[in-house]
C-alpha atoms as a PDB file:
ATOM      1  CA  UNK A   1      10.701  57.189  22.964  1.00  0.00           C
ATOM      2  CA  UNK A   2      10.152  57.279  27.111  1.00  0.00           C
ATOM      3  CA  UNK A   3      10.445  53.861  28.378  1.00  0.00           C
ATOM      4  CA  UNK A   4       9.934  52.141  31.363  1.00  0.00           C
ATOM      5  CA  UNK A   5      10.502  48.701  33.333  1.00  0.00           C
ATOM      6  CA  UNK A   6       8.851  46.927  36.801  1.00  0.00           C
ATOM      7  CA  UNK A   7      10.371  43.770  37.217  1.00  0.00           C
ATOM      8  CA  UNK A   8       7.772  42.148  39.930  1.00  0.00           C
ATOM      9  CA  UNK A   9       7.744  38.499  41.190  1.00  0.00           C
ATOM     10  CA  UNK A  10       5.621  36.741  38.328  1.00  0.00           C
ATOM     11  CA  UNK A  11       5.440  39.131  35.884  1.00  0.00           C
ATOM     12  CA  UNK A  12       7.762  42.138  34.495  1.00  0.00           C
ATOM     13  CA  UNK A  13       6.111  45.489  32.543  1.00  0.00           C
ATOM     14  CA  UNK A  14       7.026  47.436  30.715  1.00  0.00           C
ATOM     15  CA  UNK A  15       5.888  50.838  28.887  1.00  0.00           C
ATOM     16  CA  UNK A  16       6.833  52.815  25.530  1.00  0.00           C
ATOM     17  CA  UNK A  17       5.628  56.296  24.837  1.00  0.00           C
ATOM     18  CA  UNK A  18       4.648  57.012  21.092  1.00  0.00           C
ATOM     19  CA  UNK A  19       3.306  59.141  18.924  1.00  0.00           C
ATOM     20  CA  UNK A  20       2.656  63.333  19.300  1.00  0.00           C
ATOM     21  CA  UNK A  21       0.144  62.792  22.130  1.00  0.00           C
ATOM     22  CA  UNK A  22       2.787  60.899  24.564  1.00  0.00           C
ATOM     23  CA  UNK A  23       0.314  57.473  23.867  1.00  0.00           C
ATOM     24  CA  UNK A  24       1.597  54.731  27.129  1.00  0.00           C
ATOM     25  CA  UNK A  25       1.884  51.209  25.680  1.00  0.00           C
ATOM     26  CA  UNK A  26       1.821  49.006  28.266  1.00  0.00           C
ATOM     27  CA  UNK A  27       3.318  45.017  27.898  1.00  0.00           C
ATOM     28  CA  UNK A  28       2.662  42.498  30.870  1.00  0.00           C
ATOM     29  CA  UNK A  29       4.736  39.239  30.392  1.00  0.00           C
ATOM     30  CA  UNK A  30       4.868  36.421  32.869  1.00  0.00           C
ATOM     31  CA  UNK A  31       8.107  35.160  34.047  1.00  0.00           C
ATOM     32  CA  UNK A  32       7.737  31.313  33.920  1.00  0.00           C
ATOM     33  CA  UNK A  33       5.268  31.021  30.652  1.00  0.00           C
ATOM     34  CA  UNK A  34       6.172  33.777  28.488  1.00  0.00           C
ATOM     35  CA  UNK A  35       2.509  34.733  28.359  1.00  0.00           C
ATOM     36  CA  UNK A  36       1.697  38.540  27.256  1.00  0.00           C
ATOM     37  CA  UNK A  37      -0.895  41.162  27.665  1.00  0.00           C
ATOM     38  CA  UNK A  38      -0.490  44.481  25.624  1.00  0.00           C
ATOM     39  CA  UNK A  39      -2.670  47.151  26.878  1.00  0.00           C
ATOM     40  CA  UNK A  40      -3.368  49.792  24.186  1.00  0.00           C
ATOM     41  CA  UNK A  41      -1.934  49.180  20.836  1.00  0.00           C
ATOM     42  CA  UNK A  42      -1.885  53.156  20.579  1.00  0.00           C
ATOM     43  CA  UNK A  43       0.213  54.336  17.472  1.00  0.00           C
ATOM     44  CA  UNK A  44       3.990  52.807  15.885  1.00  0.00           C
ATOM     45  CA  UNK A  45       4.156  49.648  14.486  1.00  0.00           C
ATOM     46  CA  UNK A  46       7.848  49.071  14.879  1.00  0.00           C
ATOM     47  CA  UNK A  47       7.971  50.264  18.135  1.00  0.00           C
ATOM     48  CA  UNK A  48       5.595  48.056  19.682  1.00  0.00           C
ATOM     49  CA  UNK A  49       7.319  44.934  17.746  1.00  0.00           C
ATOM     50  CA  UNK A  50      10.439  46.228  19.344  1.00  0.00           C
ATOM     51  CA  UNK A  51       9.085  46.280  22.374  1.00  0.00           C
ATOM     52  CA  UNK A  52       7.942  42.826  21.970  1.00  0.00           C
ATOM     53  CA  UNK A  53      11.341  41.970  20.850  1.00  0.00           C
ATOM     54  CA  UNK A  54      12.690  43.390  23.995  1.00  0.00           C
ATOM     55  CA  UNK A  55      10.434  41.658  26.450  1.00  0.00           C
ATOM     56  CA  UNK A  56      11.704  38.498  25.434  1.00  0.00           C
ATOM     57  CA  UNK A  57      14.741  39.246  27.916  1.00  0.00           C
ATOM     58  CA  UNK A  58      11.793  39.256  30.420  1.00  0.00           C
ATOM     59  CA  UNK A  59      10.894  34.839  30.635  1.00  0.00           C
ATOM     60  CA  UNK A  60      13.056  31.850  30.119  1.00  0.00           C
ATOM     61  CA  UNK A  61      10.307  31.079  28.321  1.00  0.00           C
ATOM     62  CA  UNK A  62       9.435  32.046  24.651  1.00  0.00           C
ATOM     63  CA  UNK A  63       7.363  35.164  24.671  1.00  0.00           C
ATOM     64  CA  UNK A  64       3.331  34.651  23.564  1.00  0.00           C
ATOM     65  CA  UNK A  65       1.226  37.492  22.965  1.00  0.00           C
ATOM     66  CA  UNK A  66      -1.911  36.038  24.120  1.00  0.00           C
ATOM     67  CA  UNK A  67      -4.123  39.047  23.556  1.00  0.00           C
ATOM     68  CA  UNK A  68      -4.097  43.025  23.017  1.00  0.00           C
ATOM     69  CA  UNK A  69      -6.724  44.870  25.227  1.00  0.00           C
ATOM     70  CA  UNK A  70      -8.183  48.543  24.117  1.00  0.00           C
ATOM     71  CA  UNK A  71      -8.858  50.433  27.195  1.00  0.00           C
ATOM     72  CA  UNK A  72     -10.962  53.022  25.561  1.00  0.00           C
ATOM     73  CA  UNK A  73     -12.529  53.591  21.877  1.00  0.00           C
ATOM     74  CA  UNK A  74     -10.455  57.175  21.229  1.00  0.00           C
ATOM     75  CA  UNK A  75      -8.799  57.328  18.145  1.00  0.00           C
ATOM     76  CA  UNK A  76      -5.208  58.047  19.161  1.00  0.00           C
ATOM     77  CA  UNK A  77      -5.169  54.403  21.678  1.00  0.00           C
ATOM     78  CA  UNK A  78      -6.064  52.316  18.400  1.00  0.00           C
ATOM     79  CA  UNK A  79      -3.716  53.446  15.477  1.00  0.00           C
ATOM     80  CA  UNK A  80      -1.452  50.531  15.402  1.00  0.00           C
ATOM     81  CA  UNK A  81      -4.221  48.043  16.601  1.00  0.00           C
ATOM     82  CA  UNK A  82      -5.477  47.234  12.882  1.00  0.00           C
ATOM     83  CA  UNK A  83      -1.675  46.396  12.038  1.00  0.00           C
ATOM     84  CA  UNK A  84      -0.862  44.868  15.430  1.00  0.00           C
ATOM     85  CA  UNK A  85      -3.577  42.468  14.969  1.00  0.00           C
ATOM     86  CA  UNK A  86      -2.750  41.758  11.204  1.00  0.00           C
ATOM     87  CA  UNK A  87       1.253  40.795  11.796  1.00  0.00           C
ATOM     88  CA  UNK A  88       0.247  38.704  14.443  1.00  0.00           C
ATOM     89  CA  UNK A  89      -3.145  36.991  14.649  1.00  0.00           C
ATOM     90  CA  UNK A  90      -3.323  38.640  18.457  1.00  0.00           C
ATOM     91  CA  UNK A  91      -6.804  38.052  20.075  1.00  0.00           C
ATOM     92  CA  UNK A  92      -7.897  41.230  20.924  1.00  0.00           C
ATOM     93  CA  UNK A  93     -10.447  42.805  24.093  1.00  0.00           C
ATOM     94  CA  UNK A  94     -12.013  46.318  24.954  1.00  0.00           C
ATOM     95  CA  UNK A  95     -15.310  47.278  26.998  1.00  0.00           C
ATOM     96  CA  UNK A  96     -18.184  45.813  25.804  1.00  0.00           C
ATOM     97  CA  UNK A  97     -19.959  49.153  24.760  1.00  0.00           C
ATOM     98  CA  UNK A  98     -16.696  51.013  23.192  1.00  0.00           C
ATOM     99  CA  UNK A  99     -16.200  47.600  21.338  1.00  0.00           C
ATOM    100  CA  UNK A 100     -18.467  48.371  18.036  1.00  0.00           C
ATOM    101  CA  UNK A 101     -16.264  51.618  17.160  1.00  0.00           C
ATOM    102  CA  UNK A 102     -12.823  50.211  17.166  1.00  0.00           C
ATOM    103  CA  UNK A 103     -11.130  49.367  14.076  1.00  0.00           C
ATOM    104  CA  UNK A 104     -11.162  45.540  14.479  1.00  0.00           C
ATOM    105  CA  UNK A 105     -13.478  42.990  15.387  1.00  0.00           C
ATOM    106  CA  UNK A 106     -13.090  42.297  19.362  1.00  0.00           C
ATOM    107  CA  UNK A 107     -12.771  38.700  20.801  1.00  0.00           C
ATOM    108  CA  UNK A 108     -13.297  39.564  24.134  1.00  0.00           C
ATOM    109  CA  UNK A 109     -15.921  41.951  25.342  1.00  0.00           C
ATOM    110  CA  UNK A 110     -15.188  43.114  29.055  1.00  0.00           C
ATOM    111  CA  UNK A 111     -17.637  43.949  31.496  1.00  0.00           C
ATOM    112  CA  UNK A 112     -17.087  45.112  35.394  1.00  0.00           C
ATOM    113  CA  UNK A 113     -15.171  42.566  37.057  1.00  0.00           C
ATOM    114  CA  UNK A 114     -14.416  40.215  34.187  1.00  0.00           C
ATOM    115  CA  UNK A 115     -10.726  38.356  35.200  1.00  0.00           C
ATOM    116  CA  UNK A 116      -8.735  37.529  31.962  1.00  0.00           C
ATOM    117  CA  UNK A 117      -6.482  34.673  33.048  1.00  0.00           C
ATOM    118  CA  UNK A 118      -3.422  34.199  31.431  1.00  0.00           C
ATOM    119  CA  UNK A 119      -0.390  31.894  32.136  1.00  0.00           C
ATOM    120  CA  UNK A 120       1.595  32.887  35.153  1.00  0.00           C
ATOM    121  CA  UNK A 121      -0.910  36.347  35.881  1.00  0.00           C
ATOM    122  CA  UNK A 122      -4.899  37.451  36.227  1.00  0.00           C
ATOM    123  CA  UNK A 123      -5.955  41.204  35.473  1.00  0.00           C
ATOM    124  CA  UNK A 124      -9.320  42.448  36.645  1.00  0.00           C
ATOM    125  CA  UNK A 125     -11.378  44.768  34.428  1.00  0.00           C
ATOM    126  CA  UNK A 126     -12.988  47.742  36.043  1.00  0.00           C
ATOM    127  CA  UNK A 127     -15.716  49.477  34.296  1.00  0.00           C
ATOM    128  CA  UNK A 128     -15.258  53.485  34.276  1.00  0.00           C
ATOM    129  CA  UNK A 129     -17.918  55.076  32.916  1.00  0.00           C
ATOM    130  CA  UNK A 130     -17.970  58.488  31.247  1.00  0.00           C
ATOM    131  CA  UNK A 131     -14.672  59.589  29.694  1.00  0.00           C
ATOM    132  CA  UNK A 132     -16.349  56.927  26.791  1.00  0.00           C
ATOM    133  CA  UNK A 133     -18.953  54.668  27.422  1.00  0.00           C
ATOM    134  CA  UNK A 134     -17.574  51.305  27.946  1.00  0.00           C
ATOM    135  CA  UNK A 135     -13.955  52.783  28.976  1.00  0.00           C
ATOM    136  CA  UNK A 136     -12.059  50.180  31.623  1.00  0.00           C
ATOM    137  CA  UNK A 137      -8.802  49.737  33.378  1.00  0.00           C
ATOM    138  CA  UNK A 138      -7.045  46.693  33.920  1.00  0.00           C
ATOM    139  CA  UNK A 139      -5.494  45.619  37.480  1.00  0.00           C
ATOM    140  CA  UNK A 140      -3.084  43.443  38.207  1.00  0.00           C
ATOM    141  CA  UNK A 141      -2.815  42.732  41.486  1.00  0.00           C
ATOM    142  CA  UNK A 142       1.025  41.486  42.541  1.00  0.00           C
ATOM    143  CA  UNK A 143       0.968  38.872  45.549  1.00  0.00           C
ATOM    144  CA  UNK A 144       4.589  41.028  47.033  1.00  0.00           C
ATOM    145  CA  UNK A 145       3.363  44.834  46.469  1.00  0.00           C
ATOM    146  CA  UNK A 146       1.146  46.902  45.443  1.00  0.00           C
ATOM    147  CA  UNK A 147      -1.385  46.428  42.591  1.00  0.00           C
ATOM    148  CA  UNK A 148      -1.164  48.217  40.087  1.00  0.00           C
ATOM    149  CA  UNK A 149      -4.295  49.860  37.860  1.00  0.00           C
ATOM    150  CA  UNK A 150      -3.860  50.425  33.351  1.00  0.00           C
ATOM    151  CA  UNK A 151      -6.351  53.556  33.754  1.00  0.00           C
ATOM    152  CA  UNK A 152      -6.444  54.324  30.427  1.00  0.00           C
ATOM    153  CA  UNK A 153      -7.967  57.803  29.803  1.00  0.00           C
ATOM    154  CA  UNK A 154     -10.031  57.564  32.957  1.00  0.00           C
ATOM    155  CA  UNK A 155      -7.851  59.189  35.508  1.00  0.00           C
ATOM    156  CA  UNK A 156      -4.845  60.712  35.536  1.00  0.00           C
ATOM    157  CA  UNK A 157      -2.210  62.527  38.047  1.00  0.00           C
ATOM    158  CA  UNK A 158      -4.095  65.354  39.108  1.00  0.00           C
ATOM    159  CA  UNK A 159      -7.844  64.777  37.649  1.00  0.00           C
ATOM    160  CA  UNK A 160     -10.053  62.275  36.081  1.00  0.00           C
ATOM    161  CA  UNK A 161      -9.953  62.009  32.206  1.00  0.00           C
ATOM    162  CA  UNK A 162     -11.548  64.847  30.032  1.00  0.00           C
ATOM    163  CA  UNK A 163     -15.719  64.320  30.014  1.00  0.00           C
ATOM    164  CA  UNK A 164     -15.988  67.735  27.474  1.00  0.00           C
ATOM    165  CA  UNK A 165     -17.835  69.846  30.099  1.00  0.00           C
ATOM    166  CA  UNK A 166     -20.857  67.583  30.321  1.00  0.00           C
ATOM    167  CA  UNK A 167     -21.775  67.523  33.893  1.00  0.00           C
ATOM    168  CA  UNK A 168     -23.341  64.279  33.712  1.00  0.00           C
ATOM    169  CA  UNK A 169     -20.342  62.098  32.385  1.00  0.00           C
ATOM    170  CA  UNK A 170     -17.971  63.957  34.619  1.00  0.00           C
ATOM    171  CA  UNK A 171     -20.500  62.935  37.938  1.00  0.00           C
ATOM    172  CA  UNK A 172     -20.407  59.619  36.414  1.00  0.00           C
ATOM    173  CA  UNK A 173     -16.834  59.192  35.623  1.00  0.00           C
ATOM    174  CA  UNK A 174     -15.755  60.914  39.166  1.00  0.00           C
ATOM    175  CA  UNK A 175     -18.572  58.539  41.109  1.00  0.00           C
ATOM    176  CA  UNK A 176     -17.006  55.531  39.326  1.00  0.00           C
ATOM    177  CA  UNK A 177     -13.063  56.212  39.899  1.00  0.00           C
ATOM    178  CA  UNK A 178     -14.294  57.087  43.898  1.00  0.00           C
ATOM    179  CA  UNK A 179     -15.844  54.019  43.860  1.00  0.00           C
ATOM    180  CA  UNK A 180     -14.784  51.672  42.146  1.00  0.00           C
ATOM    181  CA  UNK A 181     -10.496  52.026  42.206  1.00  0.00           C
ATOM    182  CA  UNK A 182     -10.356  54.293  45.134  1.00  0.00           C
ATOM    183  CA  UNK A 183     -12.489  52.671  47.206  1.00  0.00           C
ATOM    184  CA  UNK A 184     -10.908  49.224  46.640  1.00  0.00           C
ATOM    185  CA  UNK A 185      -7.528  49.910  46.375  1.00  0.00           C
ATOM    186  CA  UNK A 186      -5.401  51.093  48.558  1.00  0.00           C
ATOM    187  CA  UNK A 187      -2.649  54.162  48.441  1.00  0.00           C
ATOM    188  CA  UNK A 188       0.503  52.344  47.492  1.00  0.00           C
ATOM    189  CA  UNK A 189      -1.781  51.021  44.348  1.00  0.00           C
ATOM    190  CA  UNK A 190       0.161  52.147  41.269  1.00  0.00           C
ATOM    191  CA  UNK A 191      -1.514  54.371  38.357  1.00  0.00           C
ATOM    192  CA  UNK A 192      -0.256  53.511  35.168  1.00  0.00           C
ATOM    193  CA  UNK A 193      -2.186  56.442  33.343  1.00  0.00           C
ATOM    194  CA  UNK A 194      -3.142  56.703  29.302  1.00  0.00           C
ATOM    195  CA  UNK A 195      -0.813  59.417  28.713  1.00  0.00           C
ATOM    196  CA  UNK A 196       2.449  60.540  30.637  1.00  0.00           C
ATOM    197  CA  UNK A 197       3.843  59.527  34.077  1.00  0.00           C
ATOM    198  CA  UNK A 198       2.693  56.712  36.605  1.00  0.00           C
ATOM    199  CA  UNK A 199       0.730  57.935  40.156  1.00  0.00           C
ATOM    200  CA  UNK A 200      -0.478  56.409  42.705  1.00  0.00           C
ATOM    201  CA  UNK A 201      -3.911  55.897  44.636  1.00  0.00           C
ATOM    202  CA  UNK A 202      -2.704  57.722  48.117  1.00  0.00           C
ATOM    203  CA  UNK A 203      -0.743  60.844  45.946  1.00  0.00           C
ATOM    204  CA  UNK A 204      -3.980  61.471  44.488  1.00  0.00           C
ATOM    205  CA  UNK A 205      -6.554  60.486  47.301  1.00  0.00           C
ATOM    206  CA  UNK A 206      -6.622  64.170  49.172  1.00  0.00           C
ATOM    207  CA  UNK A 207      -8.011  66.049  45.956  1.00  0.00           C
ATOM    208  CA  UNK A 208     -10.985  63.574  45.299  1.00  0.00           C
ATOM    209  CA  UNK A 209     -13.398  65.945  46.585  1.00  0.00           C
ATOM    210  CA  UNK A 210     -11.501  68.888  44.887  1.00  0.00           C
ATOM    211  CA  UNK A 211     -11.809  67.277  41.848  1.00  0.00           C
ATOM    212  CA  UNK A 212     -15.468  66.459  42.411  1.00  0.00           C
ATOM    213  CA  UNK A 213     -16.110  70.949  43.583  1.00  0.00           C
ATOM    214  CA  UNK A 214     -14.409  71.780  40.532  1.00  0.00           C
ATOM    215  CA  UNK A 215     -16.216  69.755  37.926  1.00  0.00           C
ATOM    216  CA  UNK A 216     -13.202  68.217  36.064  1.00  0.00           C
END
């Protein structure tokens, strides 16, 4: 199981790998309150509990997992989100139009631009149409570095996420990641992607329009 660690001023994350498809699980928990944020409650029970476990080395305070936020409806980001959600009574979020096919009911509904406020951190949802319909990333923007974006299945090092050869979701899903993360962000911005290793905004900037001539 690939793991990984950022210890940043306010908050420390970290990431598991699970399953067959190399599924990121992503944990945000803020230094002074304890407060968490899981991002993508993708497959293995026991080793997201472990890495909630673990994270508790990560505040002085005691560890809350204050909600559990589906970046995109695909079946291999939700497997452990039914059981997740029963062992601990987590609130849970997605994007408001991939919302109705998860496998639990979804407390928050996130639009473009929506800030979820927790204790000790803010994350930004950013609407990225056409990988799914309501697919989003989460940034967390970190007052001493770099931001960093959850991307979900929406872009990747070396592409944007897979649109099946429909023209018309890839233009959409290329438009939106031009436009709405590259645009915005700047090149030391950190990619934390859906699958395998982090990128960032500048290593992938020069192929944008490469990207966009080659259709995926």
């Amino acid at each position: 199981m690939d793991s990984l660690i950022h210890s940043l001023r306010n908050i420390t994350i970290r990431r598991i790998s699970v399953s067959e498809m190399d599924n990121n699980v992503y944990l945000l928990t803020s230094k002074a309150s304890g407060a968490q944020l899981l991002i993508d409650a993708a497959d293995d029970l026991a080793a997201i509990e472990k890495l909630l476990a673990d994270a508790a080395a990560d505040t002085a305070a005691t560890p809350k997992l204050a909600l559990v936020a589906t970046t995109h409806q695909h079946w291999d980001h939700v497997r452990a989100l039914q059981a997740l959600v029963a062992a601990t009574g987590v609130k849970t979020a997605a994007g408001t139009d991939d919302a109705p096919e998860l496998p639990v009911p979804v407390d928050v509904l996130l639009d473009h631009g929506d800030v979820g406020n927790f204790d000790g951190f803010d994350v930004t949802a950013v609407h990225l149409r056409g990988h799914t319909p309501g697919s989003i990333a989460l940034v967390y923007r970190d007052p001493d570095g770099p931001a960093h974006i959850f991307s979900g299945d929406s872009l990747f090092p070396g592409g944007v996420g897979n649109t099946q050869k429909d023209p018309e979701r890839f233009a959409q899903l290329i438009t939106d990641v031009s436009e709405r993360l590259f645009a915005v962000y700047p090149d030391d911005t950190v990619v934390h992607p859906g699958h395998g290793k982090p990128t960032t905004l500048g290593a992938e900037r020069p192929h944008l329009e490469e990207w966009r001539a080659r259709g995926w």
